[in-house]
C-alpha atoms as a PDB file:
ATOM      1  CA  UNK A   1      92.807  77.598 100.842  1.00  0.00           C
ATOM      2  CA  UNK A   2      92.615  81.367  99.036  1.00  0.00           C
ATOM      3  CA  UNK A   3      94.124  82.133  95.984  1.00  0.00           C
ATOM      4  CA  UNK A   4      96.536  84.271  97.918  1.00  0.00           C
ATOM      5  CA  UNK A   5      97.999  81.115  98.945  1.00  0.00           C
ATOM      6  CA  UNK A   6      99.167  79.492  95.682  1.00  0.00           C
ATOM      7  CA  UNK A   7     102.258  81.060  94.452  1.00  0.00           C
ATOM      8  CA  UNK A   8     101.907  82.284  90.969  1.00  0.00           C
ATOM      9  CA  UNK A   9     103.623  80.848  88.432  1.00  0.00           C
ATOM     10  CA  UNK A  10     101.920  82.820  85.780  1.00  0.00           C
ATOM     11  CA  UNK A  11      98.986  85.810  85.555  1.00  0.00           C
ATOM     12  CA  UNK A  12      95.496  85.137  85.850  1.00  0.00           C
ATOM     13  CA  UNK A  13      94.094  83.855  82.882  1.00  0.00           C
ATOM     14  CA  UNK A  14      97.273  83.240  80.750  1.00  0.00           C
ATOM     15  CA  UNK A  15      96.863  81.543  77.608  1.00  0.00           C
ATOM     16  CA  UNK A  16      99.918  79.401  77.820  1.00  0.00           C
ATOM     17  CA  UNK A  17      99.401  76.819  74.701  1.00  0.00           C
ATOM     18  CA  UNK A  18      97.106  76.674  71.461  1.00  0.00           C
ATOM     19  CA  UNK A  19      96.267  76.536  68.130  1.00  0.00           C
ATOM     20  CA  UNK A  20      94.450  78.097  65.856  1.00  0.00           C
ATOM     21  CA  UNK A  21      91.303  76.861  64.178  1.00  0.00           C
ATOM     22  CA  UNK A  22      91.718  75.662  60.506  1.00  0.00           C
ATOM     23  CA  UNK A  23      87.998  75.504  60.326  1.00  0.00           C
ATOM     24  CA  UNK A  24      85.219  78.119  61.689  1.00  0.00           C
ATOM     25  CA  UNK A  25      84.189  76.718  65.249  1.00  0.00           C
ATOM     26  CA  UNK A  26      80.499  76.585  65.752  1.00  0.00           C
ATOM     27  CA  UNK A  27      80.886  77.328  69.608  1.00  0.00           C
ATOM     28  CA  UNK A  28      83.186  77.062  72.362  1.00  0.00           C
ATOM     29  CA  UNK A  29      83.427  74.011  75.132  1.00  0.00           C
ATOM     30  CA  UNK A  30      85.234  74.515  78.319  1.00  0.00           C
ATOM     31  CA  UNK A  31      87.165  71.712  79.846  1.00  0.00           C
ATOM     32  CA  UNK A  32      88.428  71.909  83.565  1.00  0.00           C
ATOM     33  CA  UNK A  33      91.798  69.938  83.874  1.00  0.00           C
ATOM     34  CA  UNK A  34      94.041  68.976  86.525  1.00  0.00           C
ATOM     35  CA  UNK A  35      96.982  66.448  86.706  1.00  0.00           C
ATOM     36  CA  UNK A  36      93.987  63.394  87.894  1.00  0.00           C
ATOM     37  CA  UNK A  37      92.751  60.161  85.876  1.00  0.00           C
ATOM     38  CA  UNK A  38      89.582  61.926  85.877  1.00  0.00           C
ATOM     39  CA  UNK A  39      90.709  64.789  84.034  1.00  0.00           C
ATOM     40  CA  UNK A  40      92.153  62.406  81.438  1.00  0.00           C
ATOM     41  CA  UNK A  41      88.833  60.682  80.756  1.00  0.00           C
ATOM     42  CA  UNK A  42      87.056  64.089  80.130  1.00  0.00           C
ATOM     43  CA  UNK A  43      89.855  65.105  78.166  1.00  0.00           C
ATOM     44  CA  UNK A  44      89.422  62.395  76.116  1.00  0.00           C
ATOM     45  CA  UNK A  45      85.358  63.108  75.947  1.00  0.00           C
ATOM     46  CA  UNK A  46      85.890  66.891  75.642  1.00  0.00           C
ATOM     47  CA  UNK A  47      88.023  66.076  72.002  1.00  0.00           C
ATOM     48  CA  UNK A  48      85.652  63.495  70.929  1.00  0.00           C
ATOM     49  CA  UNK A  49      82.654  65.725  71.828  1.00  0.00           C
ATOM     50  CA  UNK A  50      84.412  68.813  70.654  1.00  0.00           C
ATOM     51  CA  UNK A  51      84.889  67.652  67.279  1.00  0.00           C
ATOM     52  CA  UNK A  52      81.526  66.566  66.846  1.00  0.00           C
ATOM     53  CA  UNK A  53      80.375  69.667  67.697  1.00  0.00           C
ATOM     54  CA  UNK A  54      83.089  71.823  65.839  1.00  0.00           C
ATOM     55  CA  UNK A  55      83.584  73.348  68.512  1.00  0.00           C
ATOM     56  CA  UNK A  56      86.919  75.500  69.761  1.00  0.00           C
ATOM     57  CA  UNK A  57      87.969  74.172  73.134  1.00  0.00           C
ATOM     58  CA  UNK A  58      89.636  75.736  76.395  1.00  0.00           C
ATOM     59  CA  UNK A  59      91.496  73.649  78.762  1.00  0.00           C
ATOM     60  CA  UNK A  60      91.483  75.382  81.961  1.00  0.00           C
ATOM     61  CA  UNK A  61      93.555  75.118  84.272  1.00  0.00           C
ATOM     62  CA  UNK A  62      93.247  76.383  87.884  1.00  0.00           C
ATOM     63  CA  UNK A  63      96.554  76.627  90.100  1.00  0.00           C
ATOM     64  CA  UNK A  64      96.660  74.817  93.169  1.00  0.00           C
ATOM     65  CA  UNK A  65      99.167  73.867  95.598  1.00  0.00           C
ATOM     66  CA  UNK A  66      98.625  70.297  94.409  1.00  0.00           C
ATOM     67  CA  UNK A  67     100.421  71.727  91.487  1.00  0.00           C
ATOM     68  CA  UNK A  68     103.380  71.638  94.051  1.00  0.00           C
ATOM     69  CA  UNK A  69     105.729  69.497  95.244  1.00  0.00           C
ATOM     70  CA  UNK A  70     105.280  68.833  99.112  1.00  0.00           C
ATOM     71  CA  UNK A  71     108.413  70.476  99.987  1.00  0.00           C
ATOM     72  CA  UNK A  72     108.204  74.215  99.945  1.00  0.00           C
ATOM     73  CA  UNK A  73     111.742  74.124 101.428  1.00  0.00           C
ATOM     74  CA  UNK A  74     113.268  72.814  98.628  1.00  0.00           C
ATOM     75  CA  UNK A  75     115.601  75.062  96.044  1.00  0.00           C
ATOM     76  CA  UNK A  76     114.077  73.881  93.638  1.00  0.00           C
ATOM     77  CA  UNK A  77     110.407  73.973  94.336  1.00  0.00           C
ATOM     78  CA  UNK A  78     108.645  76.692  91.825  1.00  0.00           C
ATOM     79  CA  UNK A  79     111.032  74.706  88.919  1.00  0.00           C
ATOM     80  CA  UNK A  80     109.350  71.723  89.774  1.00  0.00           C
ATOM     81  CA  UNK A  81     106.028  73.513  89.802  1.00  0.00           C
ATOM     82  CA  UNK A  82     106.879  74.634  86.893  1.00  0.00           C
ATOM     83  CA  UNK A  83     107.624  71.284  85.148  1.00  0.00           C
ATOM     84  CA  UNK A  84     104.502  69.902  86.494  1.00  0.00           C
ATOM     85  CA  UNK A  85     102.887  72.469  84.365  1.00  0.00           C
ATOM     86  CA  UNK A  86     104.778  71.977  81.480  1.00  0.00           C
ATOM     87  CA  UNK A  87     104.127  68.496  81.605  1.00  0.00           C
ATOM     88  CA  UNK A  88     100.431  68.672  81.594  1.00  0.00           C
ATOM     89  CA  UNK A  89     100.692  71.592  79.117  1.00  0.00           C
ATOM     90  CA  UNK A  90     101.987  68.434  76.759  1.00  0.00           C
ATOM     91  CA  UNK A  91      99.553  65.853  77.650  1.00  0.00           C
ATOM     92  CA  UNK A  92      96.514  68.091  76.451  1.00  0.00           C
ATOM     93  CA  UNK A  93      98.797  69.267  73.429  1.00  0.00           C
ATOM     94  CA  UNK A  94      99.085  65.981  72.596  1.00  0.00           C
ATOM     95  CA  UNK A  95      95.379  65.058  72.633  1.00  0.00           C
ATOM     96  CA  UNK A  96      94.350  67.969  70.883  1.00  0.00           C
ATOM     97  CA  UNK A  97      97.333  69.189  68.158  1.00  0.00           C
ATOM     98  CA  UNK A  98      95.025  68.348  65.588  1.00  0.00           C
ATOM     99  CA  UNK A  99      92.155  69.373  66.273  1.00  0.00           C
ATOM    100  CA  UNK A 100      90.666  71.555  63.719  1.00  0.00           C
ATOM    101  CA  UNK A 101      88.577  73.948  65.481  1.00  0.00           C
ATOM    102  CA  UNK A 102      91.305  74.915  67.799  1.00  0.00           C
ATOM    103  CA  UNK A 103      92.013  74.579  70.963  1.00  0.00           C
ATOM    104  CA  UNK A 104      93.823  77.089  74.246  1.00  0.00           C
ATOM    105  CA  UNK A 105      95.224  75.870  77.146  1.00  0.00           C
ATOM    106  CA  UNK A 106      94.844  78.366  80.352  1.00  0.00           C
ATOM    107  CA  UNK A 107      95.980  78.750  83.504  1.00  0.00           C
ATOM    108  CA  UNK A 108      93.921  80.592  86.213  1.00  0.00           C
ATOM    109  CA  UNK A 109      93.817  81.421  89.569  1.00  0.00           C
ATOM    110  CA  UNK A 110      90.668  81.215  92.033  1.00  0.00           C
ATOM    111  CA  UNK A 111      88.258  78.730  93.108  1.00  0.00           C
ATOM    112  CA  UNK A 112      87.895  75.626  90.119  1.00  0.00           C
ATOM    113  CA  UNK A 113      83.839  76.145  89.958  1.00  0.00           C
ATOM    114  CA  UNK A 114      84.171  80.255  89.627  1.00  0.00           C
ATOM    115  CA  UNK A 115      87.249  80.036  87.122  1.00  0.00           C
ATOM    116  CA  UNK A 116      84.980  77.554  84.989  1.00  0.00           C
ATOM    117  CA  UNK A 117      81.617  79.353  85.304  1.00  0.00           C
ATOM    118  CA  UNK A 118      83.541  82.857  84.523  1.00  0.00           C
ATOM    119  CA  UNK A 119      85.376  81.441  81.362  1.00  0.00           C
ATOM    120  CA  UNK A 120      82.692  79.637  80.126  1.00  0.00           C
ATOM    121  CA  UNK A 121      80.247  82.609  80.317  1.00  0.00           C
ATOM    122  CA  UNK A 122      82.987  85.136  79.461  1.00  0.00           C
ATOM    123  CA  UNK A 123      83.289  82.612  76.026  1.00  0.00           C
ATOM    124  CA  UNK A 124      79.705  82.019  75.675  1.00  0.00           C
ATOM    125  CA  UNK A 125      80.688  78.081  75.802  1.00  0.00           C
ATOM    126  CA  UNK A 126      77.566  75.556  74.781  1.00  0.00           C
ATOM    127  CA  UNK A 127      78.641  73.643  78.093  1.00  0.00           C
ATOM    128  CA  UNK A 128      81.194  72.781  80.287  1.00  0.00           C
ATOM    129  CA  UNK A 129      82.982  69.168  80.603  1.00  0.00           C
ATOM    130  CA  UNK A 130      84.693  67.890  83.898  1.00  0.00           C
ATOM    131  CA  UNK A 131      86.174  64.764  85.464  1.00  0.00           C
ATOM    132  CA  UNK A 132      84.536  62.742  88.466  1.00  0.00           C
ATOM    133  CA  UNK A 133      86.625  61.243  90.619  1.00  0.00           C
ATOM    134  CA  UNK A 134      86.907  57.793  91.712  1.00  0.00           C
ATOM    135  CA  UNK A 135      85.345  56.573  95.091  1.00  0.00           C
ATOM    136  CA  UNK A 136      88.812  55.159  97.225  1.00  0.00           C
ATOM    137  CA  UNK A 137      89.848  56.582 100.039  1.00  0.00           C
ATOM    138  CA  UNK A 138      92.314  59.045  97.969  1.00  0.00           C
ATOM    139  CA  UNK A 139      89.413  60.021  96.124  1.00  0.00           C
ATOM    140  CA  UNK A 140      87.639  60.730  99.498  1.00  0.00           C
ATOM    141  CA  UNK A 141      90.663  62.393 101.173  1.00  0.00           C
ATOM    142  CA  UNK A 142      90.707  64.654  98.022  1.00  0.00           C
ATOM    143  CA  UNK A 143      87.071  65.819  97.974  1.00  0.00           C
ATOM    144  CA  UNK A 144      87.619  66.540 101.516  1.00  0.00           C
ATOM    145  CA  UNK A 145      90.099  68.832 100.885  1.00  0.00           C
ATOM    146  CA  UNK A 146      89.394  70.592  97.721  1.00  0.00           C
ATOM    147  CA  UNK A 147      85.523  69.566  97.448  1.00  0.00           C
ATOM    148  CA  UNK A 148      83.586  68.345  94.692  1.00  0.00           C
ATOM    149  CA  UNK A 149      83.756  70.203  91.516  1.00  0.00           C
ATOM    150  CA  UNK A 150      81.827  67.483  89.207  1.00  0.00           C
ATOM    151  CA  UNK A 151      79.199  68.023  92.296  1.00  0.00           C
ATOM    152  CA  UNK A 152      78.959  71.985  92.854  1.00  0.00           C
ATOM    153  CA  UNK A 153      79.298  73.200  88.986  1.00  0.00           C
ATOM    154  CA  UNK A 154      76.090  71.997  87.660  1.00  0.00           C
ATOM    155  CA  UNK A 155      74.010  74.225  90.250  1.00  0.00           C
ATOM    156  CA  UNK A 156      76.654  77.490  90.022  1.00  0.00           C
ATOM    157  CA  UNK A 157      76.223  77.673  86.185  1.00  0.00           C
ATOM    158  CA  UNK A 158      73.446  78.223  83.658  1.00  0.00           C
ATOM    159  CA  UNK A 159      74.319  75.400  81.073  1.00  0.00           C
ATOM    160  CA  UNK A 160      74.735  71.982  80.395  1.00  0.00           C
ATOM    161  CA  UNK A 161      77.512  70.109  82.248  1.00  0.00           C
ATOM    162  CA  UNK A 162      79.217  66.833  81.440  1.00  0.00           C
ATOM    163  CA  UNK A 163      80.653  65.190  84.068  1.00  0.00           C
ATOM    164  CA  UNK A 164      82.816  62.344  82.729  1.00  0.00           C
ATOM    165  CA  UNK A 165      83.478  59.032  84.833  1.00  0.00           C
ATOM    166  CA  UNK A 166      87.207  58.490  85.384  1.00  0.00           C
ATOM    167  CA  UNK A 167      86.671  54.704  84.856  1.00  0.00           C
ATOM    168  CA  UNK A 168      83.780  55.448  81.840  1.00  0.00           C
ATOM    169  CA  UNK A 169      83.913  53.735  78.488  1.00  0.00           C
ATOM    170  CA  UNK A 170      85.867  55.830  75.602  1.00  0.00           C
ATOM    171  CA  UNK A 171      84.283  58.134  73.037  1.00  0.00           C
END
């Protein structure tokens, strides 16, 4: 899959959801998110840790066309996109609407590991955090597909990595 063939439901790099820092952040983390479990869990690591570190945090996002519904027939198939978005939008400003240091939320378009390494160096973050998938056969069929971001990122970028376990105790 290319980038040219996700339809765009917003510009590259759009800060879509945020909020200021009440307090001077110490550094930057970046978080790679996606609609999975496993993005939850390192959500929920990326606030803990985040906080700990005082550290401003970007949620990225990178468009895919899991980010569509399987019909591309249907009228109403960039709305549903679209909600999809929105929805996720809500989960991370739920986890994060207080946090002091503040926080973006970003959608890009590309490949995951480039998008991450780019923002991250483009920020100066202290590290990265990600999700690791489970091991069923969904799991499997998805890493197929998309490959292994928790796997590739570590050796495409010059600094630290956390790869959170979907099923891995809570902060």
């Amino acid at each position: 899959m290319t980038d040219d063939d996700v339809p765009r439901l917003a510009g590259p790099g759009v800060t879509v959801a945020g909020r200021a820092p009440d307090a001077a952040p110490r550094t930057t983390l970046v978080l790679g998110f996606d609609r999975d479990r496993a993005s939850d869990a390192a959500l929920t690591a990326a606030v803990d840790l985040a906080g700990r570190l005082h550290a401003h945090l970007a949620v990225v996002h990178v468009v895919g066309l899991g980010d569509f519904p399987v019909d591309p027939d249907a009228p109403d198939w960039e709305d549903e996109a679209r909600e999809t978005l929105a929805e996720e939008r809500a989960r991370v400003g739920g986890a994060l609407g207080a946090h002091r240091y503040g926080w973006s939320y970003e959608v890009h378009h590309g490949t995951p590991v480039d998008v991450l390494v780019r923002v991250a160096e483009d920020r100066d973050a202290y590290a990265i955090v990600v999700g690791r998938h489970g091991r069923g056969i969904s799991d499997g069929l998805r890493r197929l597909i998309d490959g292994s971001v928790s796997r590739r990122l570590p050796a495409a970028c010059g600094r630290p990595v956390l790869v959170v376990p979907v099923d891995g105790p809570a902060p």
